[in-house]
PDB file of N, CA and C in Angstrom:
ATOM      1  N   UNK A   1      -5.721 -56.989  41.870  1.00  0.00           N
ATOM      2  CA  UNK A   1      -6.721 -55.995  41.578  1.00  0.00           C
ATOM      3  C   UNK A   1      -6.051 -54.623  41.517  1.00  0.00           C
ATOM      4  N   UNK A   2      -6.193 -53.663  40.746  1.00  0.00           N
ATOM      5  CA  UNK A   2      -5.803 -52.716  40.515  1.00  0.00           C
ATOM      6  C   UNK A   2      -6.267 -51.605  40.936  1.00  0.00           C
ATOM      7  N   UNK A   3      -5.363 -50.523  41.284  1.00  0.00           N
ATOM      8  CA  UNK A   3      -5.782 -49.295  42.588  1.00  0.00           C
ATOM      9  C   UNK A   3      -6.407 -48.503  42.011  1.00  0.00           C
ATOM     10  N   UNK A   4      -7.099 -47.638  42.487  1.00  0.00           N
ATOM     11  CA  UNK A   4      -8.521 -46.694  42.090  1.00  0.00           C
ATOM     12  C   UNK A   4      -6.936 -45.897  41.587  1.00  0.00           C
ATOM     13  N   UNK A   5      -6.271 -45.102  42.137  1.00  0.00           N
ATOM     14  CA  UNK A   5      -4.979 -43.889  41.675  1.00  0.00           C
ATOM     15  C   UNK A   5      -4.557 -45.044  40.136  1.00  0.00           C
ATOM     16  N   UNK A   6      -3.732 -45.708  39.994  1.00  0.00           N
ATOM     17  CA  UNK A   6      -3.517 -46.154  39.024  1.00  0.00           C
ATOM     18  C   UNK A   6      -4.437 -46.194  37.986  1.00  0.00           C
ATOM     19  N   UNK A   7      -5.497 -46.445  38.524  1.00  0.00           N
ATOM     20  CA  UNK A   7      -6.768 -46.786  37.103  1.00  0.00           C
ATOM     21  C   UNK A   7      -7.253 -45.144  36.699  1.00  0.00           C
ATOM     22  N   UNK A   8      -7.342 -44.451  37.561  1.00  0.00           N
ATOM     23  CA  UNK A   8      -7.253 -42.620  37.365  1.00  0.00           C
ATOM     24  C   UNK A   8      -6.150 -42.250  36.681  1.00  0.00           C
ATOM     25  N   UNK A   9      -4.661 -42.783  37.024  1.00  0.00           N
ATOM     26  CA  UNK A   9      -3.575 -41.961  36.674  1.00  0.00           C
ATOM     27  C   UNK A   9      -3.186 -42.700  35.159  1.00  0.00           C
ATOM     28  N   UNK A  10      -3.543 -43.741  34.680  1.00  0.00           N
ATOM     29  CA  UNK A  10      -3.369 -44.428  33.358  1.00  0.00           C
ATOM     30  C   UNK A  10      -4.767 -44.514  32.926  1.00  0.00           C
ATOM     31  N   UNK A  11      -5.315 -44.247  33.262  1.00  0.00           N
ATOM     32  CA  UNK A  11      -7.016 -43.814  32.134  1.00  0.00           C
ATOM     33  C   UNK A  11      -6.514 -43.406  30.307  1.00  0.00           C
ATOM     34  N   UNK A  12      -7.191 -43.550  30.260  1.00  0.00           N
ATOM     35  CA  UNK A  12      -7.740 -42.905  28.561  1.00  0.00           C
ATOM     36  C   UNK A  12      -7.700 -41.714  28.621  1.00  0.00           C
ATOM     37  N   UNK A  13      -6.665 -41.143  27.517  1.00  0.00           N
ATOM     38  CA  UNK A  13      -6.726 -39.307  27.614  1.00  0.00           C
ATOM     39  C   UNK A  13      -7.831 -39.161  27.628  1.00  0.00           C
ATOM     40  N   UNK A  14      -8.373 -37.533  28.246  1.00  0.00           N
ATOM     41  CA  UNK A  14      -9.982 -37.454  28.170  1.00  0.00           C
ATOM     42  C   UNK A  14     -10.594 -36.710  27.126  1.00  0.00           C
ATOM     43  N   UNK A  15     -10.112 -35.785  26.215  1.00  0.00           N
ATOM     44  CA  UNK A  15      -9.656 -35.475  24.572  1.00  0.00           C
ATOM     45  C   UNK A  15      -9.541 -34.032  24.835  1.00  0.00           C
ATOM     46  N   UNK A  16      -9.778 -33.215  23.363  1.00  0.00           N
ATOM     47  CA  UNK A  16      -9.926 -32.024  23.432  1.00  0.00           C
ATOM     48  C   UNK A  16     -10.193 -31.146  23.916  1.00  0.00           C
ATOM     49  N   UNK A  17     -11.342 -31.144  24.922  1.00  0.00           N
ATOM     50  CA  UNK A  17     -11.805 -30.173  25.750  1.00  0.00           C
ATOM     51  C   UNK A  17     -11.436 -29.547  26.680  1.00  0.00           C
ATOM     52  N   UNK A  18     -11.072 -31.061  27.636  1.00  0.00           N
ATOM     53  CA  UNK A  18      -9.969 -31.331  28.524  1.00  0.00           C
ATOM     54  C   UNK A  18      -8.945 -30.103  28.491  1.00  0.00           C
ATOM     55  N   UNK A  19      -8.088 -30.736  27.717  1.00  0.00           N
ATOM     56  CA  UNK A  19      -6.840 -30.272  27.065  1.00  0.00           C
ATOM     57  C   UNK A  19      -6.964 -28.609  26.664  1.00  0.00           C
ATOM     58  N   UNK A  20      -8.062 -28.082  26.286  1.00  0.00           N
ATOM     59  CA  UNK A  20      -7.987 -27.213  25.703  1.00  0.00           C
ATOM     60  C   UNK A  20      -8.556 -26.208  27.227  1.00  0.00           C
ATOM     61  N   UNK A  21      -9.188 -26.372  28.427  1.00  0.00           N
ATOM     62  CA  UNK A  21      -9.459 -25.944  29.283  1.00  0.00           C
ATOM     63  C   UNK A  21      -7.683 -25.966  30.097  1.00  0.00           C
ATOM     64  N   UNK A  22      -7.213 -26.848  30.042  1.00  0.00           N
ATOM     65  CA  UNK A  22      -5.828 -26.993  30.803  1.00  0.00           C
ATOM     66  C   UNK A  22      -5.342 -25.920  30.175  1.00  0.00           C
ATOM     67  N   UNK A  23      -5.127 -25.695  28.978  1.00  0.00           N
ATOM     68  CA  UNK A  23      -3.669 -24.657  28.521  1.00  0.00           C
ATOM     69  C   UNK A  23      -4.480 -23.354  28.417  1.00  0.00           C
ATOM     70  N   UNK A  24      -5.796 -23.060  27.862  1.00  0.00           N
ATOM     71  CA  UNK A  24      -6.249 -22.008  28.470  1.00  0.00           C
ATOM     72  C   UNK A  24      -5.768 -21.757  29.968  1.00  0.00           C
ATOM     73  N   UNK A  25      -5.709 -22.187  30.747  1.00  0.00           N
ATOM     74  CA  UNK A  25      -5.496 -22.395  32.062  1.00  0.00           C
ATOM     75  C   UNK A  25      -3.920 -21.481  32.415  1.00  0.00           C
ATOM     76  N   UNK A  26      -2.927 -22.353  31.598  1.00  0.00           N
ATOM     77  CA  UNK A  26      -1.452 -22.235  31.449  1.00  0.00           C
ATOM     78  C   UNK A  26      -1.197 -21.095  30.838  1.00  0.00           C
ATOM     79  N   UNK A  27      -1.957 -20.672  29.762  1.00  0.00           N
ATOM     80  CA  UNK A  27      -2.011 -19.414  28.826  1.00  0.00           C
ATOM     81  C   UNK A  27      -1.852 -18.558  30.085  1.00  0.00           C
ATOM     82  N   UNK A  28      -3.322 -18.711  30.801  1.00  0.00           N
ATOM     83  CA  UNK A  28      -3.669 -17.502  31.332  1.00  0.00           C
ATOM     84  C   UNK A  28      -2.410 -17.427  32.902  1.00  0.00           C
ATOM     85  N   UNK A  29      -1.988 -18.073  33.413  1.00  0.00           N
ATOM     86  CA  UNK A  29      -1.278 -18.166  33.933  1.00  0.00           C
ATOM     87  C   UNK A  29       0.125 -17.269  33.387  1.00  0.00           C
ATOM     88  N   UNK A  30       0.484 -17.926  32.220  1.00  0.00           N
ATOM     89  CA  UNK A  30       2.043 -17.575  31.324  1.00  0.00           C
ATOM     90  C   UNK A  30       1.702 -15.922  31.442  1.00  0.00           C
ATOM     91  N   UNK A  31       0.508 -14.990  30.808  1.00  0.00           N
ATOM     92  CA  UNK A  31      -0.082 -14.120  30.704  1.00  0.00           C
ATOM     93  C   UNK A  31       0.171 -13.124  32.159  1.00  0.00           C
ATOM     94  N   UNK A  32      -0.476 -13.418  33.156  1.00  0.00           N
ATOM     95  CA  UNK A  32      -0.357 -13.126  34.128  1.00  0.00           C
ATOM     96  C   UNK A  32       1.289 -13.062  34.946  1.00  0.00           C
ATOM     97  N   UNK A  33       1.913 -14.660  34.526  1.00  0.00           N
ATOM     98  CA  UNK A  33       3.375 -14.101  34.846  1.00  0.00           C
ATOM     99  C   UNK A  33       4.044 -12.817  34.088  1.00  0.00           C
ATOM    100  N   UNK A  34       3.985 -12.725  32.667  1.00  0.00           N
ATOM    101  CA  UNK A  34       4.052 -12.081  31.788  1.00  0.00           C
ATOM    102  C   UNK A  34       4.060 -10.975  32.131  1.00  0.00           C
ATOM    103  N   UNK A  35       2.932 -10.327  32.682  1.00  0.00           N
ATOM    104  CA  UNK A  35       2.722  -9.106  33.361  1.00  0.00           C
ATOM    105  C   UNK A  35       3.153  -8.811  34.467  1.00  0.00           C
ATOM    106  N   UNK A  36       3.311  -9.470  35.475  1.00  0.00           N
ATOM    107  CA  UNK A  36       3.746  -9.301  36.594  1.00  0.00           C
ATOM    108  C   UNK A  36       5.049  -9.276  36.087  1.00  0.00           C
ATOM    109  N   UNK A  37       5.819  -9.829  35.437  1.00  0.00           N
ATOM    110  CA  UNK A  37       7.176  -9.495  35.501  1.00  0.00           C
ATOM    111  C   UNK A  37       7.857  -8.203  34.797  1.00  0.00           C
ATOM    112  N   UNK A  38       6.606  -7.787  34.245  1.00  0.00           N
ATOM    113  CA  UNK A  38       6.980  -6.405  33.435  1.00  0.00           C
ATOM    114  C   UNK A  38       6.095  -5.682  33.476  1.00  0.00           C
ATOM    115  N   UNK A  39       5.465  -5.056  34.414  1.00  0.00           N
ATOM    116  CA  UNK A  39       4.408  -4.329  35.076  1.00  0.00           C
ATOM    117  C   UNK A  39       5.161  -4.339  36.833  1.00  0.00           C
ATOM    118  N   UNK A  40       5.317  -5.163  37.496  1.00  0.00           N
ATOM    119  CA  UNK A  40       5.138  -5.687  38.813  1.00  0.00           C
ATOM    120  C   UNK A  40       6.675  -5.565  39.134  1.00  0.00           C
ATOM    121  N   UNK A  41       7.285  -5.633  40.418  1.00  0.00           N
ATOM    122  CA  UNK A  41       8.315  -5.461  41.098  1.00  0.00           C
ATOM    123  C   UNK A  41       9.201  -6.766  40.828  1.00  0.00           C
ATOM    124  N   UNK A  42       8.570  -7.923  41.201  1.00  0.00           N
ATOM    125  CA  UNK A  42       8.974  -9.336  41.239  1.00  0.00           C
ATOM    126  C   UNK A  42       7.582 -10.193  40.801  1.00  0.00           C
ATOM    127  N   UNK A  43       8.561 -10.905  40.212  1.00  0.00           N
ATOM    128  CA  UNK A  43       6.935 -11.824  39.305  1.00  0.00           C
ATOM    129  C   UNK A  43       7.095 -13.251  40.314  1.00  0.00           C
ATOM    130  N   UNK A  44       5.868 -14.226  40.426  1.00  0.00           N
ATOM    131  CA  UNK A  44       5.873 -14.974  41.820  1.00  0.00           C
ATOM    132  C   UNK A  44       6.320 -16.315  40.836  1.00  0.00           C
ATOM    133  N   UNK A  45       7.389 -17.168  41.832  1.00  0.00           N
ATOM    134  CA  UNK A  45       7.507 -18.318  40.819  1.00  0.00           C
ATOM    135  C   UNK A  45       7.069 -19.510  40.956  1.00  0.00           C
ATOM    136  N   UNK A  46       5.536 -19.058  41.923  1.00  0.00           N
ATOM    137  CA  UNK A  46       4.083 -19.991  42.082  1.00  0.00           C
ATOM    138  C   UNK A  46       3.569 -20.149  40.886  1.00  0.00           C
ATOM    139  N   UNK A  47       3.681 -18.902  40.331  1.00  0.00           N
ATOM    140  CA  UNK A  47       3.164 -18.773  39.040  1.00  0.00           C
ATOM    141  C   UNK A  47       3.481 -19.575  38.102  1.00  0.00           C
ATOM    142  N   UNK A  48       4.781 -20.281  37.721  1.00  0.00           N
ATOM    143  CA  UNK A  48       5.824 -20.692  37.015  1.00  0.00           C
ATOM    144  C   UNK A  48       5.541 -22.181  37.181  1.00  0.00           C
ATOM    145  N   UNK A  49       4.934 -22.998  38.225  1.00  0.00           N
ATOM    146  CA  UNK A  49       4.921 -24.312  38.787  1.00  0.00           C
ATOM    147  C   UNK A  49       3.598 -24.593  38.033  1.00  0.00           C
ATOM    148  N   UNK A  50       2.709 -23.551  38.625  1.00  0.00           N
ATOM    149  CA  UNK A  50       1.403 -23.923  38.603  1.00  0.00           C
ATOM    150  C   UNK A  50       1.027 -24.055  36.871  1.00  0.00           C
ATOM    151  N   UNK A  51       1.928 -22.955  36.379  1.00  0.00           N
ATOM    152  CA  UNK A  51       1.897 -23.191  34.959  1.00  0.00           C
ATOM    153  C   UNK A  51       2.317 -24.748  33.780  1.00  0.00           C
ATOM    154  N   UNK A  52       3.626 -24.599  34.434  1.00  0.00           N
ATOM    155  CA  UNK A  52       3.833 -26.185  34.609  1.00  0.00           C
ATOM    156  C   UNK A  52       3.107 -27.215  34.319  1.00  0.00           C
ATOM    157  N   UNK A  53       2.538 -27.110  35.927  1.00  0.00           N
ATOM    158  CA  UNK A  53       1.355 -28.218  35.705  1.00  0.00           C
ATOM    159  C   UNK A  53       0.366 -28.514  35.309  1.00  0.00           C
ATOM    160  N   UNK A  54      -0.059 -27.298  34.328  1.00  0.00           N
ATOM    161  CA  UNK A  54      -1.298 -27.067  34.277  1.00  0.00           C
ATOM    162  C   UNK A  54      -0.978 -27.685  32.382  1.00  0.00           C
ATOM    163  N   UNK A  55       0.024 -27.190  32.020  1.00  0.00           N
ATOM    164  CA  UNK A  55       0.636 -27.514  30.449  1.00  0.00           C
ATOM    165  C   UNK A  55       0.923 -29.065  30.399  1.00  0.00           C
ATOM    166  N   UNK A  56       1.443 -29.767  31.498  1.00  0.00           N
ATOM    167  CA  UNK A  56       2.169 -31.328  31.350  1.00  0.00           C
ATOM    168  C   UNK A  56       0.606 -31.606  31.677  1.00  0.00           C
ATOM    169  N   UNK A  57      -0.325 -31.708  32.279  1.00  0.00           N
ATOM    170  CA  UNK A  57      -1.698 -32.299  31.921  1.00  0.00           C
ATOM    171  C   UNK A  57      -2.891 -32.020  30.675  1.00  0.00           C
ATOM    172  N   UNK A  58      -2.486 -30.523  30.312  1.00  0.00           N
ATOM    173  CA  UNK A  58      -2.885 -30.530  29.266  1.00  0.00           C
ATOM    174  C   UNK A  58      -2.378 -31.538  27.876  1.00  0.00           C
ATOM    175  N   UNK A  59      -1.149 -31.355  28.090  1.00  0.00           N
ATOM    176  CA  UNK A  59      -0.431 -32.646  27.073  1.00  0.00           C
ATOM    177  C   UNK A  59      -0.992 -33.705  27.541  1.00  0.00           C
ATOM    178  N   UNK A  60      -0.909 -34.652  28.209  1.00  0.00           N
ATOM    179  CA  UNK A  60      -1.443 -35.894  28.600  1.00  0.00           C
ATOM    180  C   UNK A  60      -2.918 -35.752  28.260  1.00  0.00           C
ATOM    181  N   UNK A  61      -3.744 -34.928  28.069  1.00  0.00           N
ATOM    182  CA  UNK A  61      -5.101 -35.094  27.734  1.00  0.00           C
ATOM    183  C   UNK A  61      -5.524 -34.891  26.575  1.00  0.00           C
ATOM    184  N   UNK A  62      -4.441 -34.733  25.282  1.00  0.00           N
ATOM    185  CA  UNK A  62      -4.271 -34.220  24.215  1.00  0.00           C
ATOM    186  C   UNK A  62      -3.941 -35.575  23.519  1.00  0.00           C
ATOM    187  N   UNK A  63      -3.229 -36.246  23.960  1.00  0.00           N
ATOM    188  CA  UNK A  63      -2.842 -37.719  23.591  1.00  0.00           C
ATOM    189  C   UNK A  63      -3.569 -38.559  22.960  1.00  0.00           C
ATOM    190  N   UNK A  64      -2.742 -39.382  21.753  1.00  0.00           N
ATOM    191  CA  UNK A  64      -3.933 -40.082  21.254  1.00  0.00           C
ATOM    192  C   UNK A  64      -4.417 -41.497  22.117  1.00  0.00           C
ATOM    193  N   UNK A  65      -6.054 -42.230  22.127  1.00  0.00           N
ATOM    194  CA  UNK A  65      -5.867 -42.835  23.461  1.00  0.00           C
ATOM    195  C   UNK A  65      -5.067 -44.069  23.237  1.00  0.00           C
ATOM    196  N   UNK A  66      -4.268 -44.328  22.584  1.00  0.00           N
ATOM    197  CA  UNK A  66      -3.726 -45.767  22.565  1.00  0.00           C
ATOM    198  C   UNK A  66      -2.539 -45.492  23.564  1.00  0.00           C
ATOM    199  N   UNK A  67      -2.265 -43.940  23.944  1.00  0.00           N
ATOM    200  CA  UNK A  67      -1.001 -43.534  24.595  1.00  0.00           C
ATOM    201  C   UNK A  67      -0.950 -43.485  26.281  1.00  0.00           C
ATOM    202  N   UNK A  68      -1.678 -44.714  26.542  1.00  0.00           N
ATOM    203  CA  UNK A  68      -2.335 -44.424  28.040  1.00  0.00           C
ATOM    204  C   UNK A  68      -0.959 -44.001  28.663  1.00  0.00           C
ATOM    205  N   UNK A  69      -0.333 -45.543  28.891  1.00  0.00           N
ATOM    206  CA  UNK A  69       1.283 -44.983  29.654  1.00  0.00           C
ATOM    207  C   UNK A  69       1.806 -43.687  29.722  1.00  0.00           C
ATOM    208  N   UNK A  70       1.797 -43.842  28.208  1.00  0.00           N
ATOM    209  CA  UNK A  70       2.682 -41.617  28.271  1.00  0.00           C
ATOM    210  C   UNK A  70       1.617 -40.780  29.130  1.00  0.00           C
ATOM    211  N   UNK A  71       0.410 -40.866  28.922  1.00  0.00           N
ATOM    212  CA  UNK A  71      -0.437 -39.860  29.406  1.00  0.00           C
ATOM    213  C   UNK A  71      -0.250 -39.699  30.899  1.00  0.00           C
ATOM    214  N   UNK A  72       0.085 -41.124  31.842  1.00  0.00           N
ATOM    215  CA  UNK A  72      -0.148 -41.248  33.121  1.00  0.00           C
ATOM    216  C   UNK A  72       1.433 -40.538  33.061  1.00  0.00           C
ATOM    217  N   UNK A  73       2.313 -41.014  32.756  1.00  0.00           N
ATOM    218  CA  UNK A  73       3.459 -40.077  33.146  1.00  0.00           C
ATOM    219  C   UNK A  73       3.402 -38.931  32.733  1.00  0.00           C
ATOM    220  N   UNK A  74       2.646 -38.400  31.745  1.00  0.00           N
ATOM    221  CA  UNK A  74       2.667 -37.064  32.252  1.00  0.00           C
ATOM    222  C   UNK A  74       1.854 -36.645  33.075  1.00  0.00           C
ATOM    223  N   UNK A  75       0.777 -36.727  33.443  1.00  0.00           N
ATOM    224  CA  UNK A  75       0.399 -36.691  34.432  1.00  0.00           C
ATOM    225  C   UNK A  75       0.627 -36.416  36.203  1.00  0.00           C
ATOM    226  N   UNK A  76       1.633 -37.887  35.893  1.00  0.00           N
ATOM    227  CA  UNK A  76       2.441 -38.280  37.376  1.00  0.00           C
ATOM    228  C   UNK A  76       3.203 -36.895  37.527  1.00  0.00           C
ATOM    229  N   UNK A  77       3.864 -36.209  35.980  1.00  0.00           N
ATOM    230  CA  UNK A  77       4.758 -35.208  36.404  1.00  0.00           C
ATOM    231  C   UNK A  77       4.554 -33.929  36.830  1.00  0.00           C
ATOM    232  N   UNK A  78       3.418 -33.982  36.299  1.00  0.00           N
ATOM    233  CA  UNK A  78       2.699 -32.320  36.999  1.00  0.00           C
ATOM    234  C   UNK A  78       2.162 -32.594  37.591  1.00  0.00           C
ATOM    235  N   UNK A  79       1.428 -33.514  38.745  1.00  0.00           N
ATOM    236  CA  UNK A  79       1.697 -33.502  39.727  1.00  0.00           C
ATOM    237  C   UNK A  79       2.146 -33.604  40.946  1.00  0.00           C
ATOM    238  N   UNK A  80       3.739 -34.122  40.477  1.00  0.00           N
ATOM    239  CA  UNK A  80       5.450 -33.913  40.979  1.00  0.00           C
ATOM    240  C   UNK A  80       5.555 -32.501  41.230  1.00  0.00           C
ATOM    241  N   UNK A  81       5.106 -32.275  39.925  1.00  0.00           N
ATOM    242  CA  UNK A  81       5.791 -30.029  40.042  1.00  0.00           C
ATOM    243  C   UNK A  81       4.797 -29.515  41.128  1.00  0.00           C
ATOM    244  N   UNK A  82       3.474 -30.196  40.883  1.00  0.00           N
ATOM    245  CA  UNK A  82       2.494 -29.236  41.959  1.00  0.00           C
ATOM    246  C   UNK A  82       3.298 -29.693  43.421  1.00  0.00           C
ATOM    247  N   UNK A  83       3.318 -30.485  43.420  1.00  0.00           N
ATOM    248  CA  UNK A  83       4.230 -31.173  45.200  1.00  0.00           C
ATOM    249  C   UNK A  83       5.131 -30.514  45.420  1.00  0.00           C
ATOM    250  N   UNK A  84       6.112 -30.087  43.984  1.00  0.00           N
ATOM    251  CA  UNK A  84       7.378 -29.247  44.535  1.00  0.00           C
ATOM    252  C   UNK A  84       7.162 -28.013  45.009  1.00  0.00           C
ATOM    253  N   UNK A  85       5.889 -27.544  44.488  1.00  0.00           N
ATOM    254  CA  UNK A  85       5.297 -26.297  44.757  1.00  0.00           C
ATOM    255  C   UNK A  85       5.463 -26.454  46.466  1.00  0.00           C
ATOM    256  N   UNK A  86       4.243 -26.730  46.906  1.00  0.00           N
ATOM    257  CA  UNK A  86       3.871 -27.170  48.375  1.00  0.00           C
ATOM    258  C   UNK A  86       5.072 -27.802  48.949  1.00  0.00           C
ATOM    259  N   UNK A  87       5.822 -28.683  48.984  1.00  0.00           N
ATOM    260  CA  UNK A  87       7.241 -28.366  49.467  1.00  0.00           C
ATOM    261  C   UNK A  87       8.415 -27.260  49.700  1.00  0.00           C
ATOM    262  N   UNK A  88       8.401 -26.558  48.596  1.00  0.00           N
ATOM    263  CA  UNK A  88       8.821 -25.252  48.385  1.00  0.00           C
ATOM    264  C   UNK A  88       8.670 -23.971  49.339  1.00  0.00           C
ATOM    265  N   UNK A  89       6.917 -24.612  49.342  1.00  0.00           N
ATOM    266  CA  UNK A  89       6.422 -23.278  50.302  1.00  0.00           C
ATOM    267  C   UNK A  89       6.364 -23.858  51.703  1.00  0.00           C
ATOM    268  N   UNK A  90       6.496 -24.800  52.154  1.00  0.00           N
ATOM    269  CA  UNK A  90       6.898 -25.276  53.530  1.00  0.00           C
ATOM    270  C   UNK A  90       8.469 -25.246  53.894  1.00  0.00           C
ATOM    271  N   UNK A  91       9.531 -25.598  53.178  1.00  0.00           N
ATOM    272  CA  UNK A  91      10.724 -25.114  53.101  1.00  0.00           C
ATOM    273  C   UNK A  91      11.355 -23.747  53.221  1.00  0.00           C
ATOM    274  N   UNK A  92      11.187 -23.097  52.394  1.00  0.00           N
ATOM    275  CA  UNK A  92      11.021 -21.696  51.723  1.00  0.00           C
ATOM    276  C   UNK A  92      10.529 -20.823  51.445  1.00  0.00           C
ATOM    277  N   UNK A  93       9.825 -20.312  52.070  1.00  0.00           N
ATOM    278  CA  UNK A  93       8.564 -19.434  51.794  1.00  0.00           C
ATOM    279  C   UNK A  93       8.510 -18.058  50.935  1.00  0.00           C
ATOM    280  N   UNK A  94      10.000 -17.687  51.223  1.00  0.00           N
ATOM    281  CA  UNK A  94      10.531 -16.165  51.057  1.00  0.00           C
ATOM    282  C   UNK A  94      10.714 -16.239  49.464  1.00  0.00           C
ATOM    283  N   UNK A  95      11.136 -18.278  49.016  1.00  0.00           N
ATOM    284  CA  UNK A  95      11.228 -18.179  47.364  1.00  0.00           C
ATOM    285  C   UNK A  95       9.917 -17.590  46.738  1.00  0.00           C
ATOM    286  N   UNK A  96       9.066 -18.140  47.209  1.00  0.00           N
ATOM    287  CA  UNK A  96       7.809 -18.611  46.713  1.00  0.00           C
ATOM    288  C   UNK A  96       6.706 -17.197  46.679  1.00  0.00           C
ATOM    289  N   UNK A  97       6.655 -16.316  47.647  1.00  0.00           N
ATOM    290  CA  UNK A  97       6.805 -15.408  47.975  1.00  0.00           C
ATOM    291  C   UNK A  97       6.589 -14.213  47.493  1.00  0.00           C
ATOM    292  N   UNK A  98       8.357 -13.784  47.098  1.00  0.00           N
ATOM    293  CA  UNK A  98       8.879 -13.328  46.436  1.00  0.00           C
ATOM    294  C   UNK A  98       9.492 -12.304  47.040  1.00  0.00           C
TER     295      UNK A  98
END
């Protein structure tokens, strides 16, 4: 029988909307680093992760649905980067920081 995470993380892209709320998302993120790094003292490289992840799920939800596999790995990978985030900032704080 197959695990509730697996049947979530290899689902059916969920289409356009999805996708188009994620990179709005990443935009506004990229935007905001954008500024902070040329406006601002030090730009945060929370910013940079979260962006990340917010773009590798937008791709996976953009997918056509026959592409379940690819979708779940991308998936799986942004939310690898979000973990590295939260590792990062338990490790390192001063990176993360800034």
């Amino acid at each position: 029988m197959p695990s509730t995470i697996s049947d979530a993380l290899f689902s059916e892209p969920s289409g356009r909307r999805h996708a188009a709320v994620m990179f709005a998302g990443a935009l506004a993120l990229g935007l905001l680093y954008a500024y902070s790094a040329l406006v601002g003292d030090a730009a945060s490289v929370a910013v940079l992760f979260l962006l990340a992840g917010a773009a590798l799920s937008g791709v996976a939800e953009i997918l056509p649905s026959d592409r379940r596999v690819a979708a779940g790995v991308l998936r799986l990978t942004g939310i690898l980067v979000l973990v590295c985030l939260l590792a990062l900032v338990a490790v390192a704080p001063e990176l993360v920081a800034g």
